[in-house]
N, C-alpha and C. Protein backbone atom coordinates (compact mmCIF):
# COMPACT_ATOMS: atom_id res chain seq x y z
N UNK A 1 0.83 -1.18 0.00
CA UNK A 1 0.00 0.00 0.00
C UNK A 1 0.88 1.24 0.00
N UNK A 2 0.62 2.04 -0.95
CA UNK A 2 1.48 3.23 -0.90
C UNK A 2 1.05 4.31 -0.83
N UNK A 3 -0.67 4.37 0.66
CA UNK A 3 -0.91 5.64 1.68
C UNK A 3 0.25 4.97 2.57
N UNK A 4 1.07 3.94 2.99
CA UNK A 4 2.12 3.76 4.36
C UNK A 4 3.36 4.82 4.03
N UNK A 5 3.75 5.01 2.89
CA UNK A 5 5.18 6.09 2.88
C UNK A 5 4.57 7.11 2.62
N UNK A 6 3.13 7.74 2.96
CA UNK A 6 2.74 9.45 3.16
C UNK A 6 3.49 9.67 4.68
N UNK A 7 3.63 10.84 4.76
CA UNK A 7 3.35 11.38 6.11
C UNK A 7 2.23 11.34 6.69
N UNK A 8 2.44 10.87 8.31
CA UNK A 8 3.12 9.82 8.65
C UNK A 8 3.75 8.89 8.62
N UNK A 9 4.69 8.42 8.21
CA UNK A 9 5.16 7.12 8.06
C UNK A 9 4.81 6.12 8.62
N UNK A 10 4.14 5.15 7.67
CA UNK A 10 3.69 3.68 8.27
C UNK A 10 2.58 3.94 9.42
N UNK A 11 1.15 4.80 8.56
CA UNK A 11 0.74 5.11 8.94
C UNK A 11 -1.17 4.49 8.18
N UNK A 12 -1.78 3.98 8.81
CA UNK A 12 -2.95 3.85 7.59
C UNK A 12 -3.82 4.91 7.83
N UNK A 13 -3.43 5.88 8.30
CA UNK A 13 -4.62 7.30 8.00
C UNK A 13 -4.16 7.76 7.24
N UNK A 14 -5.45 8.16 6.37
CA UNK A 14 -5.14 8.98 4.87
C UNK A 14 -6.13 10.40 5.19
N UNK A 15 -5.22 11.51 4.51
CA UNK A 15 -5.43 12.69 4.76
C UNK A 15 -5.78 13.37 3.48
N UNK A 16 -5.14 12.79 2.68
CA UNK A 16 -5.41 13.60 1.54
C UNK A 16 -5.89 12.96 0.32
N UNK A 17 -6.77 13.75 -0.86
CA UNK A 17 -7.56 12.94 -1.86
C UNK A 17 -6.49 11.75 -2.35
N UNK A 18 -5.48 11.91 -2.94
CA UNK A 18 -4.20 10.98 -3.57
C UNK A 18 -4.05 9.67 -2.68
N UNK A 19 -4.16 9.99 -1.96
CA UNK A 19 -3.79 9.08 -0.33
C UNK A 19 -4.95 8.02 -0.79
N UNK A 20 -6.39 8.85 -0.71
CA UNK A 20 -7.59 8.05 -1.02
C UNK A 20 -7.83 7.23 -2.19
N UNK A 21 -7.07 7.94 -3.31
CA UNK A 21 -7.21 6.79 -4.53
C UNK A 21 -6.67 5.91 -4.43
N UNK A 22 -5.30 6.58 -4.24
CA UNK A 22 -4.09 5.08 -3.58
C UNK A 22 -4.83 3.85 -3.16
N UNK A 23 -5.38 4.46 -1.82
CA UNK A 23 -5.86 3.09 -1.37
C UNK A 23 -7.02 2.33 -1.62
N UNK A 24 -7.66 3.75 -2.07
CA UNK A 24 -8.83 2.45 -3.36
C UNK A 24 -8.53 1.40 -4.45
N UNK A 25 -7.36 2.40 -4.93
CA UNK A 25 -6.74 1.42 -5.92
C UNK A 25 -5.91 0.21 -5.57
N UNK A 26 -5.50 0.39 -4.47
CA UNK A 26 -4.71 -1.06 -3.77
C UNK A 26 -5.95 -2.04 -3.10
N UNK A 27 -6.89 -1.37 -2.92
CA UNK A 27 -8.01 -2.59 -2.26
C UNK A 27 -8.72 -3.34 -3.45
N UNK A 28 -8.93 -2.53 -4.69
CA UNK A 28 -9.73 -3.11 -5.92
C UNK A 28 -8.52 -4.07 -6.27
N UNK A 29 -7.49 -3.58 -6.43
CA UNK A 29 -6.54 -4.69 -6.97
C UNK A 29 -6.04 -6.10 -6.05
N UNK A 30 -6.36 -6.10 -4.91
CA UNK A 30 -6.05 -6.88 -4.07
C UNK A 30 -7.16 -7.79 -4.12
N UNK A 31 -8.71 -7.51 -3.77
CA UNK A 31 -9.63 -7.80 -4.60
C UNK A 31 -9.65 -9.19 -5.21
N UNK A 32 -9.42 -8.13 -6.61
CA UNK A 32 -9.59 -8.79 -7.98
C UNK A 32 -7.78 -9.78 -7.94
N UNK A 33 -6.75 -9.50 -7.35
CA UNK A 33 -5.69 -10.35 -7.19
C UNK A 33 -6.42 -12.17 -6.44
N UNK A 34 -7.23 -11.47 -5.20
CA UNK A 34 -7.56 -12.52 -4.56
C UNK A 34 -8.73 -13.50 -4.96
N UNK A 35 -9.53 -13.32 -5.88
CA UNK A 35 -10.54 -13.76 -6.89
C UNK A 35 -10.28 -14.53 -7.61
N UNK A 36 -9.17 -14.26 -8.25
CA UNK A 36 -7.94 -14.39 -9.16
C UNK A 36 -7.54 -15.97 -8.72
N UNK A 37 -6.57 -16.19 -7.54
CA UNK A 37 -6.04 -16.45 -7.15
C UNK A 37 -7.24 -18.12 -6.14
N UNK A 38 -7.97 -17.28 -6.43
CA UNK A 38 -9.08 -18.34 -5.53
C UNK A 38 -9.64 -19.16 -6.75
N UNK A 39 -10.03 -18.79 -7.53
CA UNK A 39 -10.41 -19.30 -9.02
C UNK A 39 -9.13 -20.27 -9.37
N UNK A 40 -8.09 -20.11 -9.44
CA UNK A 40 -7.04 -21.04 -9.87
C UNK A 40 -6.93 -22.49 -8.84
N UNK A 41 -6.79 -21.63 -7.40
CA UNK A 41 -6.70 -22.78 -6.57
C UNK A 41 -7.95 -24.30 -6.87
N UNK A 42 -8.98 -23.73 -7.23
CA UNK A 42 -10.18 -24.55 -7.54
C UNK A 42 -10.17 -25.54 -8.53
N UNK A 43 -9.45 -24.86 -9.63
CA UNK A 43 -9.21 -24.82 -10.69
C UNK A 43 -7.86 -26.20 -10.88
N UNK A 44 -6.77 -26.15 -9.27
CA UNK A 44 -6.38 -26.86 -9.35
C UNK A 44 -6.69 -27.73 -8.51
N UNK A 45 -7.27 -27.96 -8.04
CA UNK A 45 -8.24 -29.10 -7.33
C UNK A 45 -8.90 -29.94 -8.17
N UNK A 46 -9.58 -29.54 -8.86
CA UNK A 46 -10.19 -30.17 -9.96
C UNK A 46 -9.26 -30.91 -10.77
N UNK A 47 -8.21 -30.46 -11.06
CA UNK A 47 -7.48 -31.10 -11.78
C UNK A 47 -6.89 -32.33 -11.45
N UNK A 48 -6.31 -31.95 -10.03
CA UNK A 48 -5.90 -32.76 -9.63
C UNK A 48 -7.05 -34.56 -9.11
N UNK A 49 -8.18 -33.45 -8.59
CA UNK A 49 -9.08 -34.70 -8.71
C UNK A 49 -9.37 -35.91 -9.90
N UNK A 50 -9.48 -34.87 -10.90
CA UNK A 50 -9.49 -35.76 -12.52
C UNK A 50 -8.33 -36.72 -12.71
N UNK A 51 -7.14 -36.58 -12.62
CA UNK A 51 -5.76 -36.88 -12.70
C UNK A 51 -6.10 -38.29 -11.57
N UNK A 52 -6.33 -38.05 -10.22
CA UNK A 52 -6.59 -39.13 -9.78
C UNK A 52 -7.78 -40.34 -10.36
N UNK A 53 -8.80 -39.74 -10.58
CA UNK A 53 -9.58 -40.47 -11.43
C UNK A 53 -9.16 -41.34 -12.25
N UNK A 54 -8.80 -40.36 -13.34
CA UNK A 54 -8.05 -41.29 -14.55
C UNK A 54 -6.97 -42.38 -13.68
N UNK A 55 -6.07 -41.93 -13.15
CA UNK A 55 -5.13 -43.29 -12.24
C UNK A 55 -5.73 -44.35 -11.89
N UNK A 56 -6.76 -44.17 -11.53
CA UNK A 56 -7.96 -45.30 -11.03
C UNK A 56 -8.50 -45.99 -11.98
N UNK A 57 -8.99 -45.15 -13.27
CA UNK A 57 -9.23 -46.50 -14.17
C UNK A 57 -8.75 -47.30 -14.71
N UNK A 58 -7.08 -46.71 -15.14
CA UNK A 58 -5.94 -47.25 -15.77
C UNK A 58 -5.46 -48.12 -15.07
């Protein structure tokens, strides 16, 4: 997050509009990172389930 190197330092109060996009923009992207990231994990579950499957019939 880069409202922590405003003044205050390492600080999560935001004072000023910039401060505020900042950290809108780091929460949407974190978000959509973690969505992301949750979708794959599933994604490899499944796979891995199939993979066992197939072992099983072979």
């Amino acid at each position: 997050m880069t409202t922590l190197f405003y003044p205050p330092l390492f600080s999560a109060l935001v004072f000023e509009p910039p401060q505020i996009v900042d950290l809108i923009t780091s929460l949407v992207v974190a978000l959509a990172v973690g969505q992301l990231a949750g979708k794959l994990r599933r994604q490899m579950v499944q796979a891995t389930e199939g993979e066992r499957t197939i072992r099983r019939i072979y």
